[in-house]
Protein backbone atom coordinates (compact mmCIF):
# COMPACT_ATOMS: atom_id res chain seq x y z
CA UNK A 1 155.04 171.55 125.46
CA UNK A 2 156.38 172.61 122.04
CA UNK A 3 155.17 170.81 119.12
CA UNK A 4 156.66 170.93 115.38
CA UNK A 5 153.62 171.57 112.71
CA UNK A 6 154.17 171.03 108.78
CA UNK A 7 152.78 174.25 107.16
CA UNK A 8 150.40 172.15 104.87
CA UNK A 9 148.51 170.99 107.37
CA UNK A 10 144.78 172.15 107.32
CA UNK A 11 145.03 175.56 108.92
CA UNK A 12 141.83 175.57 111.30
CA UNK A 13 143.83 172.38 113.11
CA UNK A 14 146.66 174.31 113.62
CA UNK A 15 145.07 177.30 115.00
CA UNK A 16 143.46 174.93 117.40
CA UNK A 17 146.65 173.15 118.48
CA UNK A 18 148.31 176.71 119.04
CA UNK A 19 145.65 177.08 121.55
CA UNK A 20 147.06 174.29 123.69
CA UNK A 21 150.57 173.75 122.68
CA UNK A 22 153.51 176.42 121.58
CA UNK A 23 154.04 175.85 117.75
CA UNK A 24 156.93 175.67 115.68
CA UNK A 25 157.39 175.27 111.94
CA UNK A 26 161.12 174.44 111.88
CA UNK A 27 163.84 172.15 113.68
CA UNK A 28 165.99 174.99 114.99
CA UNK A 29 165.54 173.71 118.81
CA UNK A 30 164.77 169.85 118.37
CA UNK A 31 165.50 169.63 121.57
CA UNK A 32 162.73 171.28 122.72
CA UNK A 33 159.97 169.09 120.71
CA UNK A 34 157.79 166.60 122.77
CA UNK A 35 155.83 165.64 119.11
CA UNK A 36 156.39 166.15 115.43
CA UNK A 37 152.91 166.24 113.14
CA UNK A 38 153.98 165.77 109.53
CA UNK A 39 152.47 165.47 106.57
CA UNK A 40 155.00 164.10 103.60
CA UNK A 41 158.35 165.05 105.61
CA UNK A 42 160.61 161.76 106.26
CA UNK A 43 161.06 161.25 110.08
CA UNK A 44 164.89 159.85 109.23
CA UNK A 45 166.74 158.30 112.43
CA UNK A 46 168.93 161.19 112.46
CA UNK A 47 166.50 163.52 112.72
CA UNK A 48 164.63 161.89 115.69
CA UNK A 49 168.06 161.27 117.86
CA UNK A 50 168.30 164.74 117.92
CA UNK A 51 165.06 165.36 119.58
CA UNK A 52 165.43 163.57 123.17
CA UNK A 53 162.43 165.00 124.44
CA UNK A 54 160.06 163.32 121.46
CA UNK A 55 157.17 161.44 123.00
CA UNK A 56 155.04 161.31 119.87
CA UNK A 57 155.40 161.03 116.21
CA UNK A 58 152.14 161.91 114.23
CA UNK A 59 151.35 161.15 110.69
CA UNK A 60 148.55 163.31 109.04
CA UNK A 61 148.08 160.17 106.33
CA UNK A 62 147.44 156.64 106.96
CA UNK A 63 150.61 155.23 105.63
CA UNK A 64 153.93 155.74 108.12
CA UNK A 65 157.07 154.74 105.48
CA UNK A 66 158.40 157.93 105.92
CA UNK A 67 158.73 157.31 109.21
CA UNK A 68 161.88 155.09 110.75
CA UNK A 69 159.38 153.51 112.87
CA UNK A 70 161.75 151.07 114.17
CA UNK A 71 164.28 153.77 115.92
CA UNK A 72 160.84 155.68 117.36
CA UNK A 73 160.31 152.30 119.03
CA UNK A 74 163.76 151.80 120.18
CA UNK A 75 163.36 155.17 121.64
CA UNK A 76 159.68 154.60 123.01
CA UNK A 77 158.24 157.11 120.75
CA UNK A 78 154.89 156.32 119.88
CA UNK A 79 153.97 156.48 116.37
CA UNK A 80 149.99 157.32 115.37
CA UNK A 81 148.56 158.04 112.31
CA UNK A 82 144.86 158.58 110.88
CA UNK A 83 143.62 155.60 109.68
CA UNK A 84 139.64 156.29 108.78
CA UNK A 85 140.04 159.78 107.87
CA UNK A 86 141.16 160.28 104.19
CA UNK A 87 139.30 156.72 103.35
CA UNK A 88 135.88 157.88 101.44
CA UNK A 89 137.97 160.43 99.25
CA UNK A 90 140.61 157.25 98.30
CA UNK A 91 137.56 154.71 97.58
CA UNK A 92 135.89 157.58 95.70
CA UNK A 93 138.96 157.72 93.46
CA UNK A 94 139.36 154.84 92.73
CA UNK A 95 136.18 154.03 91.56
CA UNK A 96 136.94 156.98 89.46
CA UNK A 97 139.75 155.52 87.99
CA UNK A 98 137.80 151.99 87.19
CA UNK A 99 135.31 154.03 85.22
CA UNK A 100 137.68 155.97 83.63
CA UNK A 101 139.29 152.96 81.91
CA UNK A 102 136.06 151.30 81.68
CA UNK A 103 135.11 153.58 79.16
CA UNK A 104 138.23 155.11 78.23
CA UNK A 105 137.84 158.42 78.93
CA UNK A 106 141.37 159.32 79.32
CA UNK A 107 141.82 158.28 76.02
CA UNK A 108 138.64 159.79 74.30
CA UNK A 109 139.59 163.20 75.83
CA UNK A 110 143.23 163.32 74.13
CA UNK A 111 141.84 162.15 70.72
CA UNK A 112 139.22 164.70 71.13
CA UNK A 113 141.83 167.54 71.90
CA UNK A 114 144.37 166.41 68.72
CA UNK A 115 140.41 167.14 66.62
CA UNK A 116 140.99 163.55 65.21
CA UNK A 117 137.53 161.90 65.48
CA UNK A 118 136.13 161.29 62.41
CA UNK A 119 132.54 159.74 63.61
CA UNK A 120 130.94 158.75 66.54
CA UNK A 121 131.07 156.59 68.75
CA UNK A 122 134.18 154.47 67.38
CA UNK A 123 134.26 150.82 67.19
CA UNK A 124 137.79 151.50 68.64
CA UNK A 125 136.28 153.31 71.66
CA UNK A 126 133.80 150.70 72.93
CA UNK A 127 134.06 150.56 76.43
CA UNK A 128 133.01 148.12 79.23
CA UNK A 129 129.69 148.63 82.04
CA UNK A 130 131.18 147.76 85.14
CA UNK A 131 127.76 146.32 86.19
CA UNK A 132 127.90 142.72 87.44
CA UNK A 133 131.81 141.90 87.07
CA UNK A 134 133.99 140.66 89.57
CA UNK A 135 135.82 143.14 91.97
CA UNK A 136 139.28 142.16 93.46
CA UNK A 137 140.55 143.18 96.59
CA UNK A 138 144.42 143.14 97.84
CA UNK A 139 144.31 144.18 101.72
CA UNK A 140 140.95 144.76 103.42
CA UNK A 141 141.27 147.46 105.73
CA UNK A 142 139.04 151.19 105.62
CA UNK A 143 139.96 152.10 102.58
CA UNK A 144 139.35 148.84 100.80
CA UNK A 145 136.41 148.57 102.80
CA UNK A 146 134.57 151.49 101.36
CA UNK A 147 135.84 150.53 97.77
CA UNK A 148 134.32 147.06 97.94
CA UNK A 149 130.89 148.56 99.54
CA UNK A 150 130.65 151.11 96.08
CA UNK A 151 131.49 148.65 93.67
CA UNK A 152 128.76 145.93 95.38
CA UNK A 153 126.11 148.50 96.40
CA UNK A 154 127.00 150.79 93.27
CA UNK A 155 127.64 148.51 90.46
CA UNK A 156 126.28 145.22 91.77
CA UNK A 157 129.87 143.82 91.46
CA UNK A 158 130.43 140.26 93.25
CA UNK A 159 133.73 141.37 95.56
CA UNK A 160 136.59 139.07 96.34
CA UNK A 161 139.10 140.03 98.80
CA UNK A 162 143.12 138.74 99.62
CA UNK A 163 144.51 139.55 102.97
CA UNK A 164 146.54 137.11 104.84
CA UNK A 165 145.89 138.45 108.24
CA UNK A 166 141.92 138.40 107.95
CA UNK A 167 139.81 135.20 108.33
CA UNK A 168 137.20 133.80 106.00
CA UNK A 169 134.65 135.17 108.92
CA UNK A 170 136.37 138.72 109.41
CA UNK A 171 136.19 139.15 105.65
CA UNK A 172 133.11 137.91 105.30
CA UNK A 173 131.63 140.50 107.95
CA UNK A 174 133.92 143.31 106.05
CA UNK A 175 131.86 142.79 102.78
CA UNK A 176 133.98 140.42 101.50
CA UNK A 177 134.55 136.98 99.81
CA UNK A 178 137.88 135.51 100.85
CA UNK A 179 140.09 134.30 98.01
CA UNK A 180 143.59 132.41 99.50
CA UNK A 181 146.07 133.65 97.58
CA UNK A 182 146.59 136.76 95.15
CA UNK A 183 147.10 134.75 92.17
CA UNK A 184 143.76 133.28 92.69
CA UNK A 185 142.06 136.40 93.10
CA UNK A 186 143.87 138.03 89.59
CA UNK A 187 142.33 135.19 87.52
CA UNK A 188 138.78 135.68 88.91
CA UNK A 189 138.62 139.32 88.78
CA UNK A 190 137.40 141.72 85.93
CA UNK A 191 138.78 144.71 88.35
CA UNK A 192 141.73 144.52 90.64
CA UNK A 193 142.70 147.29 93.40
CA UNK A 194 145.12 147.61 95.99
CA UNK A 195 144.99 148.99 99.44
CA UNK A 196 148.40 147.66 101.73
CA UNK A 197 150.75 149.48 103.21
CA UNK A 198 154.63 149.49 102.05
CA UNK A 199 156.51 147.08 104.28
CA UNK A 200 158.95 144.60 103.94
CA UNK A 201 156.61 142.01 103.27
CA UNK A 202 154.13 143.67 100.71
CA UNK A 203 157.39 145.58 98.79
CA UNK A 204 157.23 144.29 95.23
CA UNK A 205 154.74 141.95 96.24
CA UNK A 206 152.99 141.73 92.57
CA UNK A 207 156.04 141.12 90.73
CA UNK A 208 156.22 139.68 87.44
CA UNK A 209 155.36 135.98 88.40
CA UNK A 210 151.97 137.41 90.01
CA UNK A 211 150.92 139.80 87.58
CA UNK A 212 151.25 136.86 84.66
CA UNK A 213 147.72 135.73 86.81
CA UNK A 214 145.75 139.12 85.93
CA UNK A 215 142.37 137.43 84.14
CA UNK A 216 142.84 139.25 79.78
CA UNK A 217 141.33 142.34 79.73
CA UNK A 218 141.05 143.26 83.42
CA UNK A 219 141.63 146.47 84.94
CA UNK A 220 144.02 147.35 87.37
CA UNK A 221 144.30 150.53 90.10
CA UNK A 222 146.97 151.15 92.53
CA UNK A 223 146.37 153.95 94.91
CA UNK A 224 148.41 152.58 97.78
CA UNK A 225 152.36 152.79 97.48
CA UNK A 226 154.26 152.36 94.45
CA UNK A 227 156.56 150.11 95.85
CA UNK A 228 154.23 147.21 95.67
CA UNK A 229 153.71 146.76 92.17
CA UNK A 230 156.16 146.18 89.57
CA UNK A 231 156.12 148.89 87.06
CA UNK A 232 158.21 146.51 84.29
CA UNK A 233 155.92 144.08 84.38
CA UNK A 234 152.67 146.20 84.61
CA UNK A 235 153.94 148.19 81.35
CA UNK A 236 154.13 144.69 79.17
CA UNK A 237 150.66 143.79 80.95
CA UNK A 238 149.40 146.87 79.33
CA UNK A 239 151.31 146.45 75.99
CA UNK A 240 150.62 142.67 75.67
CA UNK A 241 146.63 143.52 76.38
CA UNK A 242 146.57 141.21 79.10
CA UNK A 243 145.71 144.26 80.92
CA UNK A 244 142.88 146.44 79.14
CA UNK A 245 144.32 149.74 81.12
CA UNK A 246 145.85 150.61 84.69
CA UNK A 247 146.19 153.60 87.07
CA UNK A 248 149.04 154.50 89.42
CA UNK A 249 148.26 157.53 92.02
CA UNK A 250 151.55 156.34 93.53
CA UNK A 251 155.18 155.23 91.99
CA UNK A 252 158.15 153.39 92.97
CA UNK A 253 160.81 156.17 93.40
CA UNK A 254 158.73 158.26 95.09
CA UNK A 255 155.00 159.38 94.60
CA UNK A 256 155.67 161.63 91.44
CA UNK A 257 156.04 160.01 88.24
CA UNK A 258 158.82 161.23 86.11
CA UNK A 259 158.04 162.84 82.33
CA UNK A 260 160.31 160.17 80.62
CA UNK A 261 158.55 156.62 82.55
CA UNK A 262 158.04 154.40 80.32
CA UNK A 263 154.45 153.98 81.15
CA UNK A 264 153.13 157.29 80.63
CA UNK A 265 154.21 156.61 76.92
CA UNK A 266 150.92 154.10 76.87
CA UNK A 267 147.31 155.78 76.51
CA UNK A 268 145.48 152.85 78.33
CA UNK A 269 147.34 154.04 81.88
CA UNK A 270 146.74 156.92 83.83
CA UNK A 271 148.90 158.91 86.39
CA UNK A 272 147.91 160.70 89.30
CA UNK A 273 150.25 162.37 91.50
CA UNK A 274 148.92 161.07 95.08
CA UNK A 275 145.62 162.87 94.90
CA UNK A 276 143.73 160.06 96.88
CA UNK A 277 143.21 161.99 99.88
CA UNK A 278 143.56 165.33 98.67
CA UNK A 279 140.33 166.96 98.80
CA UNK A 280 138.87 169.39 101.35
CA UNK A 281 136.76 167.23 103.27
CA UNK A 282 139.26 164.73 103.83
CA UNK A 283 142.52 167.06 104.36
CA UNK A 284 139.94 169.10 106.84
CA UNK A 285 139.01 165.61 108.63
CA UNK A 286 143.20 164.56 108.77
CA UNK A 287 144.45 167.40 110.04
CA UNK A 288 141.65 167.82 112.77
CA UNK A 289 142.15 164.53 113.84
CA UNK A 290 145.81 163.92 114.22
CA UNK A 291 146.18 167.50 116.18
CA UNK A 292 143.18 166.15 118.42
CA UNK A 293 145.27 163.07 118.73
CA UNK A 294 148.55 163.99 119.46
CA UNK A 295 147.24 166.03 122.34
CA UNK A 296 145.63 163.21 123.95
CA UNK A 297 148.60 161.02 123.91
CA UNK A 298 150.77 164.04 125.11
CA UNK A 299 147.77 164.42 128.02
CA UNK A 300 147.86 160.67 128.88
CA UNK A 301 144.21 160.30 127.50
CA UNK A 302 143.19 157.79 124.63
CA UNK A 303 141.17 157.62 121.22
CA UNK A 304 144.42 157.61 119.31
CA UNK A 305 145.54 155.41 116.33
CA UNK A 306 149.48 154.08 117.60
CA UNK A 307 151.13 152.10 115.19
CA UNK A 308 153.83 150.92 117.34
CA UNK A 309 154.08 149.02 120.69
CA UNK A 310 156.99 149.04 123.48
């Protein structure tokens, strides 16, 4: 069985899969390919139609939007990704990120570079201890998990959680307190993250109208998809101070921000180009895992994450 491996996959993995499959790095034969392992490359319609062999399409991430999930189903291509594997380096960020605006590091370290302190500790530079606030959740899955478990266990934070699809029970046994709706949950909470994927349903889904419910002064992170937060609104959030500072590891037109947004023109929001799973633990877990995985759906065995069902 031939197999098509992105080249920034974790190298051991691919070493490993060469020992059971032949390897290629290219689409000269798709014809050929019973899976595709890919890291950021879109999996476009065309692209799969030409492969009528394809059994398997494997995501080395969690999120599948660059995949056109909905001809690999037509086509009873399975679809798995890696669900667990990248989520302690993405909670561990953005916790990072809520400290970092807590205490406005971000800033401090460009006023310190320019040499234009003139005392310490500035009035203008008095941050916030994250200890005992309210933590807001959007979505409730691994990664949000882990998030809600540092900010209780770490910082004694009282968590509220939003996810339509969980009940008051499920969220309760996930660490959470359920909140019904994400307005609700933006004028309780001193810190708001969130963890959904980019569908239909969540695209855009704090627009304007939502984000006018963020509680004055709270703290917002996205390290999900661009595409579900409104990057209009969340600049005037930030300029009117209803906001006290944001971060974005991901952005709307794709997950690098450009040099002229509007946004990075504020000093109370950070940018991050989608470094929440990018660290050697979790790249080393991703890559072993979806290899491992695409060979046991290829073998007819199970312990794989499918995303789709025909």
């Amino acid at each position: 069985m031939t197999v098509f491996l992105d080249k920034n996959i974790y190298a051991p993995a691919g070493d490993y899969l060469a020992e059971h499959a032949e390897v290629v790095t290219d689409f000269e034969h798709p014809e050929k390919l019973a899976a595709i392992i890919c890291r950021a490359r879109p999996i476009t319609r065309e692209l799969i139609e030409q492969c009528p062999n394809l059994k398997v399409i494997a995501r080395h991430s969690v999120g599948v939007d660059s995949v056109d999930v909905e001809c690999a189903t037509q086509r009873r291509i399975a679809v798995i990704n890696a669900p667990t594997s990248n989520a302690d380096s993405v909670a561990e960020l953005v916790v990072a990120l809520f400290l970092m605006l807590s205490r406005m590091l971000y800033e401090a370290n460009v006023k310190s570079r320019e040499s234009s302190f003139e005392k310490k500790a500035p009035a203008n530079f008095r941050g916030l201890e994250m200890n005992g606030k309210v933590f807001g959740q959007i979505g409730m899955g691994n990664i949000a998990q882990r998030v809600a478990r540092i900010m209780h266990n770490g910082f004694g934070c009282k968590v509220l959680g939003h996810d339509p699809f969980i009940s008051a029970e499920d969220a309760a046994a996930r660490g959470f307190e359920k909140v019904d709706s994400i307005e609700q949950l933006l004028e309780m909470s001193d810190y708001v993250n969130v963890n959904v994927p980019l569908i239909p349903g969540t695209k855009n889904m704090l627009g304007r109208e939502v984000m006018a419910h963020f509680k004055q002064g709270a703290i917002f992170v996205n390290a999900a998809r661009g595409g579900v937060a409104n990057e209009d609104a969340l600049y005037d959030c930030l300029v009117s101070g209803q906001l006290r500072g944001a971060a974005c590891d991901t952005f709307a037109d794709g997950e690098l921000v450009s040099p002229d947004h509007k946004l990075l023109t504020l000093r109370n929001f950070s940018a991050t180009p989608h470094l929440g799973g990018n660290t050697e633990e979790a790249l080393q877990k991703t890559g072993m895992q979806i290899v491992k995985d695409t060979l046991a759906y290829l073998n007819g065995e199970g312990g794989y994450h499918q995303v789709n069902k025909f």
